[in-house]
N, C-alpha and C. Protein backbone atom coordinates (compact mmCIF):
# COMPACT_ATOMS: atom_id res chain seq x y z
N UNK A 1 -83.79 13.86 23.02
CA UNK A 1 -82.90 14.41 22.01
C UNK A 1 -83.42 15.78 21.57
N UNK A 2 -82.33 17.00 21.62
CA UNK A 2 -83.17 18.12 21.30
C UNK A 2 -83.58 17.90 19.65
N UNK A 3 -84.17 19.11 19.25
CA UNK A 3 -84.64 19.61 18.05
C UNK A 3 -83.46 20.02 17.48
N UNK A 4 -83.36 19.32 16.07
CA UNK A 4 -82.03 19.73 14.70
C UNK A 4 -82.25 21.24 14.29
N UNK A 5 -81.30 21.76 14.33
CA UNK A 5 -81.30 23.12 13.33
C UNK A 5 -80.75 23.51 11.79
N UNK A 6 -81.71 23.18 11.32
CA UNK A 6 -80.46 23.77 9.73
C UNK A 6 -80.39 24.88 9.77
N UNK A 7 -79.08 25.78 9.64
CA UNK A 7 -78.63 27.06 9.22
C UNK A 7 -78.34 27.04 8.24
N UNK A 8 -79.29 27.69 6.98
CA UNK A 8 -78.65 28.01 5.41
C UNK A 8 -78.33 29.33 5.31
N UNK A 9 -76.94 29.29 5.94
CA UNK A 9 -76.13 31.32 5.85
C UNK A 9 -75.04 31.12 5.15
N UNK A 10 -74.54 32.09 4.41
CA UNK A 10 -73.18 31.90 4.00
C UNK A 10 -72.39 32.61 4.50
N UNK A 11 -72.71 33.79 5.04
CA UNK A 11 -71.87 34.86 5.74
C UNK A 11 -71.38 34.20 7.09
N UNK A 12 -70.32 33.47 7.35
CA UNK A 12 -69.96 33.27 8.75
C UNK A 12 -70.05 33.93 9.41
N UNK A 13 -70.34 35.31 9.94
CA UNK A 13 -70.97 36.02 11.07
C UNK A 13 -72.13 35.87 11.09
N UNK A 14 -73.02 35.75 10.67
CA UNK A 14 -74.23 35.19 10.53
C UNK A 14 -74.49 34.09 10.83
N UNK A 15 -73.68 33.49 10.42
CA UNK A 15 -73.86 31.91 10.55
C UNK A 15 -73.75 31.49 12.25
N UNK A 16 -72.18 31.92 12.36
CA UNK A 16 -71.64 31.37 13.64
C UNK A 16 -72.76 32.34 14.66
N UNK A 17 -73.44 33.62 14.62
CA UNK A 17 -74.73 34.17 15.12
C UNK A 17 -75.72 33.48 15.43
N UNK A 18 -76.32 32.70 14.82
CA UNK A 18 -77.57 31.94 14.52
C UNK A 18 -77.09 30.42 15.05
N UNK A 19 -75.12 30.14 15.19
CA UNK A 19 -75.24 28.58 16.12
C UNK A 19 -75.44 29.18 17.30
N UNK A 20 -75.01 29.76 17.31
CA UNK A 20 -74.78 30.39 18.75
C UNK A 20 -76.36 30.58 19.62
N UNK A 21 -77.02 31.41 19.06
CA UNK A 21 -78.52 31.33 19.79
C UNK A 21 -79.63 29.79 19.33
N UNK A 22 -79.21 29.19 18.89
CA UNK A 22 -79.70 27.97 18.74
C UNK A 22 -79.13 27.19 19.64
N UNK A 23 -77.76 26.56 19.86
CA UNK A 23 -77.33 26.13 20.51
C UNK A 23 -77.75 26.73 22.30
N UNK A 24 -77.44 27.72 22.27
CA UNK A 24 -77.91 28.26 23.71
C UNK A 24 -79.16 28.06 23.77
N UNK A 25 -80.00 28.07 23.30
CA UNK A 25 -81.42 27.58 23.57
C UNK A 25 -81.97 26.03 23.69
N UNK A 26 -80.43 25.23 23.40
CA UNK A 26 -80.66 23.85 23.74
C UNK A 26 -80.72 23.00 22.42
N UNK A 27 -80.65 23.40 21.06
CA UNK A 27 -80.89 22.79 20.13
C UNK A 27 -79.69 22.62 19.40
N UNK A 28 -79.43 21.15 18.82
CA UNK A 28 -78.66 21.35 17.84
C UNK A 28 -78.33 21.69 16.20
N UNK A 29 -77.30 21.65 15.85
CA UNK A 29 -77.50 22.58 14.67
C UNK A 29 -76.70 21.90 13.47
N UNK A 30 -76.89 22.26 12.00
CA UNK A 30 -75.94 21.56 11.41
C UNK A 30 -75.87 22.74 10.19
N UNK A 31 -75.68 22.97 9.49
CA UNK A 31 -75.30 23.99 8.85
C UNK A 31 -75.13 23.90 6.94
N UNK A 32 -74.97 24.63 6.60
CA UNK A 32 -75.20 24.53 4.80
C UNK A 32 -74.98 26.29 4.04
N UNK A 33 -73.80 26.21 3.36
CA UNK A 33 -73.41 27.89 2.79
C UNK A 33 -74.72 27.71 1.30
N UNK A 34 -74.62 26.46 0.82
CA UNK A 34 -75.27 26.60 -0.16
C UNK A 34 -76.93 25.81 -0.36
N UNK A 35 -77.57 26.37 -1.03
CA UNK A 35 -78.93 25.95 -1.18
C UNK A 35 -78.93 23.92 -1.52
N UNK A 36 -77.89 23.84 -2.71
CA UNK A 36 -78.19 22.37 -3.08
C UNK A 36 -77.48 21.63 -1.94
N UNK A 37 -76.76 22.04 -0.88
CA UNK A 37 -76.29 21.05 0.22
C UNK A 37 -77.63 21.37 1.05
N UNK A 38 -78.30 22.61 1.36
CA UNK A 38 -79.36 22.48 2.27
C UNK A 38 -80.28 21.50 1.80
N UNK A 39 -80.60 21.15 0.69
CA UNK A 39 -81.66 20.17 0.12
C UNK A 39 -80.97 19.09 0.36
N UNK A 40 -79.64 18.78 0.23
CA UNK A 40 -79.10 17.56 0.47
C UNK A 40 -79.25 16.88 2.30
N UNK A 41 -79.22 18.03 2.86
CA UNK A 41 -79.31 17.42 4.13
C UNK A 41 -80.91 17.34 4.78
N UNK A 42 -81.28 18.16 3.96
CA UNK A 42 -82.97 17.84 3.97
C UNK A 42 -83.33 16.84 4.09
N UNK A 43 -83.17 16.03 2.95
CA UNK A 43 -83.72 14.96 2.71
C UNK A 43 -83.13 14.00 2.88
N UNK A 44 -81.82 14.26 3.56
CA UNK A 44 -80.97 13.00 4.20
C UNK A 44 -80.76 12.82 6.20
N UNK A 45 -81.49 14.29 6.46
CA UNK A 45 -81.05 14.10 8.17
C UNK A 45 -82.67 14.88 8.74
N UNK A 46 -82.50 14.65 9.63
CA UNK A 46 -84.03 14.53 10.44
C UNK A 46 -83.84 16.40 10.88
N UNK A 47 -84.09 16.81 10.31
CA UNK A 47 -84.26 18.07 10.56
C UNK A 47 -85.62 18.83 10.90
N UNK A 48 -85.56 20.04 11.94
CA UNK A 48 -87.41 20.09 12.66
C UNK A 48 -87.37 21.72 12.11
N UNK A 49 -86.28 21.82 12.11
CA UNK A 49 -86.75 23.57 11.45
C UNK A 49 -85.33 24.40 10.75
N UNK A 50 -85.51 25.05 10.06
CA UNK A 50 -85.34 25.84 8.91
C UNK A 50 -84.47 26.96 9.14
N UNK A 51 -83.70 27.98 9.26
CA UNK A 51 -83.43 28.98 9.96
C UNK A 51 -82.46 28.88 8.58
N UNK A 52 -83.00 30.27 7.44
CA UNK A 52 -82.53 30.26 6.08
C UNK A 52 -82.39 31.69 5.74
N UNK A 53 -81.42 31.68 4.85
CA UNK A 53 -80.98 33.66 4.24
C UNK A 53 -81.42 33.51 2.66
N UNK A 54 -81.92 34.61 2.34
CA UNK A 54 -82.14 34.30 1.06
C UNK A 54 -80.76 34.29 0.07
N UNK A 55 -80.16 35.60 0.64
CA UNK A 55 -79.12 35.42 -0.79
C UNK A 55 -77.74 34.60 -0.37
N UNK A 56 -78.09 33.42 -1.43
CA UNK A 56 -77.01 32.35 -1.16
C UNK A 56 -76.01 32.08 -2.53
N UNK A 57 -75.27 31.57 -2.54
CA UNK A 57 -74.76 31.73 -3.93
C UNK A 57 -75.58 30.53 -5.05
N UNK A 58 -75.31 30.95 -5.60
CA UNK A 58 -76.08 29.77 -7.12
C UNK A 58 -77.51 30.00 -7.41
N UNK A 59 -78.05 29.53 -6.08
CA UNK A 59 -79.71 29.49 -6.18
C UNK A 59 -79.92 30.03 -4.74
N UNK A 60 -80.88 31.10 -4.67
CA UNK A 60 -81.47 31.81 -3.68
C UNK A 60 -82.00 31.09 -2.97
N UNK A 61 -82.73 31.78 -1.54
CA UNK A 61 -83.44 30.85 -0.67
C UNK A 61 -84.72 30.62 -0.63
N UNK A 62 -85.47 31.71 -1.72
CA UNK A 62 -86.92 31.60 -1.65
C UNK A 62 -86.74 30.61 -2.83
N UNK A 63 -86.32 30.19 -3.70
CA UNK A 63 -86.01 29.31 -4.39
C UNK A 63 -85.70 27.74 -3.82
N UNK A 64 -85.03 27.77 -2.77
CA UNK A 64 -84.87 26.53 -1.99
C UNK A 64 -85.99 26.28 -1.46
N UNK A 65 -86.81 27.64 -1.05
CA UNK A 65 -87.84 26.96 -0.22
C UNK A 65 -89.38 26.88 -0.88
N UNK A 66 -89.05 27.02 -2.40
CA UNK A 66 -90.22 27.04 -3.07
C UNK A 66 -89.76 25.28 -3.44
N UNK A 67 -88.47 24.69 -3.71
CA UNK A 67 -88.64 23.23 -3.91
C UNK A 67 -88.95 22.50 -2.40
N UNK A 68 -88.25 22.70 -1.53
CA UNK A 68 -89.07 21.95 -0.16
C UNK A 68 -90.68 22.03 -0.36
N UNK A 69 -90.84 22.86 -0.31
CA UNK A 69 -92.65 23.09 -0.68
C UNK A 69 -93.00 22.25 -2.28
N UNK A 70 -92.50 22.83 -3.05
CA UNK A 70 -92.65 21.63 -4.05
C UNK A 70 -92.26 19.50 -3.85
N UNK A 71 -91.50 19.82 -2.53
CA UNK A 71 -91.22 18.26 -2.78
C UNK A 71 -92.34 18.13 -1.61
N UNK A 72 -93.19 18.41 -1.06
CA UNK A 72 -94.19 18.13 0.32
C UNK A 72 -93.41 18.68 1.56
N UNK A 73 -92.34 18.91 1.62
CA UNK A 73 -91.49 19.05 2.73
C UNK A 73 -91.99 20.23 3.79
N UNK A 74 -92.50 19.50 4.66
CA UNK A 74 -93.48 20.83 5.63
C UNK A 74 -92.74 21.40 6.61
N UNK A 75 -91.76 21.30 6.70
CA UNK A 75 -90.52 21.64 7.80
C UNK A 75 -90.73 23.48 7.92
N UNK A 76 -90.66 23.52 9.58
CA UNK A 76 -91.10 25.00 9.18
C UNK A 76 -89.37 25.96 8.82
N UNK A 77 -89.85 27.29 8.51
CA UNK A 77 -88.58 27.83 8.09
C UNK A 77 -88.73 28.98 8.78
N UNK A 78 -88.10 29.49 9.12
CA UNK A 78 -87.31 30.85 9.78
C UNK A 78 -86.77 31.85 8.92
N UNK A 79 -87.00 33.08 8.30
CA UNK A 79 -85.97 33.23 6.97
C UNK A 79 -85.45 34.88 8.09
N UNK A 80 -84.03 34.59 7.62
CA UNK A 80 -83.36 35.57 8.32
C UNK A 80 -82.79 36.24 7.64
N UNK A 81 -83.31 37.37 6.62
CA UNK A 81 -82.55 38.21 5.31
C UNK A 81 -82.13 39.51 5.58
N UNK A 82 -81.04 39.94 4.67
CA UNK A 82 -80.42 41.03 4.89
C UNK A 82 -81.45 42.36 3.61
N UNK A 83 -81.73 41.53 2.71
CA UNK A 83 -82.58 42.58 1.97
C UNK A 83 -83.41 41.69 1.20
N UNK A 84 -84.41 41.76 1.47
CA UNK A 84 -85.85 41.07 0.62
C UNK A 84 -86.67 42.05 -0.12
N UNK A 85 -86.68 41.55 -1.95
CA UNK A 85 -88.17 42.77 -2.66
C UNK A 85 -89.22 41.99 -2.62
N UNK A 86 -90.14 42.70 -2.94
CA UNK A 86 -91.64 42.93 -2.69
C UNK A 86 -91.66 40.77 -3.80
N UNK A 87 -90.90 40.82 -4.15
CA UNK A 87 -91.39 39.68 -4.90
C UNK A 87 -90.88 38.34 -4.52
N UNK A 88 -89.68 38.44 -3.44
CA UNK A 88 -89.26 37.47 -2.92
C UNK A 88 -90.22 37.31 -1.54
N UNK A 89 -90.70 38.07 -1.04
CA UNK A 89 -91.48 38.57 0.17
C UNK A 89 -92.75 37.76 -0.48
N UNK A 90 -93.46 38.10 -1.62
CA UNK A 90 -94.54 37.23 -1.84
C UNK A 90 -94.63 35.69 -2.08
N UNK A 91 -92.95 35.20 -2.59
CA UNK A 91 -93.13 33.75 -2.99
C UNK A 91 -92.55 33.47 -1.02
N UNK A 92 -92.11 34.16 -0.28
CA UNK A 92 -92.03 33.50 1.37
C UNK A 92 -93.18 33.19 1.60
N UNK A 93 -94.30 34.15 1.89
CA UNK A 93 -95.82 34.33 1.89
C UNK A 93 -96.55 33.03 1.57
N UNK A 94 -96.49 33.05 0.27
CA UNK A 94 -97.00 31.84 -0.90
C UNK A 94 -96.31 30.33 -0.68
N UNK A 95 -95.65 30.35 0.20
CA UNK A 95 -94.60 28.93 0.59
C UNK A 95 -94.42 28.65 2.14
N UNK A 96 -95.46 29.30 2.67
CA UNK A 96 -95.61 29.11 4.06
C UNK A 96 -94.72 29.16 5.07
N UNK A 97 -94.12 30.38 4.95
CA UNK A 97 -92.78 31.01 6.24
C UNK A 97 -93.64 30.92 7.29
N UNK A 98 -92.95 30.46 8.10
CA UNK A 98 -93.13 30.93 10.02
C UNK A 98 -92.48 32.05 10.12
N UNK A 99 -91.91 32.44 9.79
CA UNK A 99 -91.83 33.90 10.10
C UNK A 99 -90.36 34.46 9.26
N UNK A 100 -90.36 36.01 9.27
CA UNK A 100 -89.66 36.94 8.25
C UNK A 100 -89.06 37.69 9.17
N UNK A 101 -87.17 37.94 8.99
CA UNK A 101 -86.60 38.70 10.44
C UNK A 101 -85.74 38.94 9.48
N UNK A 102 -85.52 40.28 9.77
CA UNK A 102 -84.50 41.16 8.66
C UNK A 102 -83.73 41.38 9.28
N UNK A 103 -82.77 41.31 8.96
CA UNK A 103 -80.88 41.55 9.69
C UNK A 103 -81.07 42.58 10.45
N UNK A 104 -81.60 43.73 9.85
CA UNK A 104 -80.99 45.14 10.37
C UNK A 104 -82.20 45.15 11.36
N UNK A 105 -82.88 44.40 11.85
CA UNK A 105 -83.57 44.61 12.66
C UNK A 105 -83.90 43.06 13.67
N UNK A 106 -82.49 42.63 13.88
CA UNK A 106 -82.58 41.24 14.12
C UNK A 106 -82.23 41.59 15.82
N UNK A 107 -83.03 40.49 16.87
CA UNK A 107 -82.75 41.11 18.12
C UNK A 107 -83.19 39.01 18.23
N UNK A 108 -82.27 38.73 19.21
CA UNK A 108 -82.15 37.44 19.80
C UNK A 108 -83.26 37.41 20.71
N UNK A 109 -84.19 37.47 21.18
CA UNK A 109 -85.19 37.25 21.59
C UNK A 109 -86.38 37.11 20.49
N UNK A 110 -86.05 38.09 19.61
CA UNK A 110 -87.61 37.37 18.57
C UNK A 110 -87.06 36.53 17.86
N UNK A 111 -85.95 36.14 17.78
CA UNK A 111 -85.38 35.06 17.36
C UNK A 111 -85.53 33.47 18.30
N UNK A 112 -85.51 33.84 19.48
CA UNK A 112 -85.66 32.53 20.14
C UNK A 112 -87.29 32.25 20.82
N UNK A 113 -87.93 33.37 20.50
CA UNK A 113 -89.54 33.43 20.34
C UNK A 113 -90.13 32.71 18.90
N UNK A 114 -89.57 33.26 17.55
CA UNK A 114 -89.68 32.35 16.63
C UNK A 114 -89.59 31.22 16.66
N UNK A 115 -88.42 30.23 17.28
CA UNK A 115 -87.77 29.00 16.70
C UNK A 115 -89.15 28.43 18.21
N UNK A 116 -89.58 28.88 19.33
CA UNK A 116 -90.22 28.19 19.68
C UNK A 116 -91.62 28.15 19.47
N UNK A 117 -91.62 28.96 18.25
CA UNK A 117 -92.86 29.06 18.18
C UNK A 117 -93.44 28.19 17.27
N UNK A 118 -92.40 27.92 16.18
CA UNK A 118 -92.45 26.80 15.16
C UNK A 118 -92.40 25.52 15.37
N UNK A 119 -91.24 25.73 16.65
CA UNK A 119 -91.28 24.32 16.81
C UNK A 119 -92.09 23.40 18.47
C-alpha cells in the first residue's frame, strides 16, 4: 500500500499541483482547505507525511503544526508557502520541518526529492 499524503492548501491550484506530483510519484493523497479538518484527519487516518501552506483560513499552518508537535504527532511535514516572516520561519525550525519550499521558487523535483526524503 503506498504512503498517504495530506495536502493542507486552500488555493486549488496549489492544491490540485501538489495531487498531482504526489500522485505521480505513486502516493496517495487526501486533502484539507482548513487547519481544524487537517487535525481532524490526523488523528483519524493513517497519514506518513505532511505537505502544508501556512496561510490557511482561521488558524495558520505553523500553528497547526505547533499542535501536532504539541499532541506528540511526529509525522514529518513538508511546508509549501507563498510568503513566510522571520517568525513563522522560526516556530517551522522550532517544530521540526523536513523541509521549507517557497512557491515562487517551487520546482517538482525538489519537491519529489523532499517527500522521499522524509519518507
Amino acid at each position: 500500500m503506498p504512503h498517504s499524503i495530506l495536502i493542507v492548501e486552500n488555493d486549488p491550484r496549489w492544491h490540485q499541483m501538489l495531487n498531482e506530483v504526489s500522485e505521480n510519484l505513486g502516493y496517495t493523497t487526501c486533502q484539507a482547505g482548513r487547519a481544524t479538518d487537517a487535525l481532524k484527519l490526523v488523528r483519524n487516518t493513517d497519514v506518513a507525511l505532511i505537505l502544508l501552506d501556512i496561510k490557511l483560513p482561521a488558524i495558520q499552518g505553523h500553528l497547526l503544526l505547533r499542535q501536532l508537535r504539541k499532541d506528540k504527532l511526529t509525522i514529518p511535514v513538508i511546508v509549501v508557502a507563498g510568503y513566510l516572516t522571520p517568525e513563522v520561519v522560526e516556530t517551522l525550525v522550532d517544530s521540526h520541518v523536513h523541509e521549507i519550499i517557497v512557491k515562487s521558487e517551487f520546482r517538482v523535483r525538489r519537491l519529489a526529492d523532499a517527500i522521499a526524503s522524509a519518507l
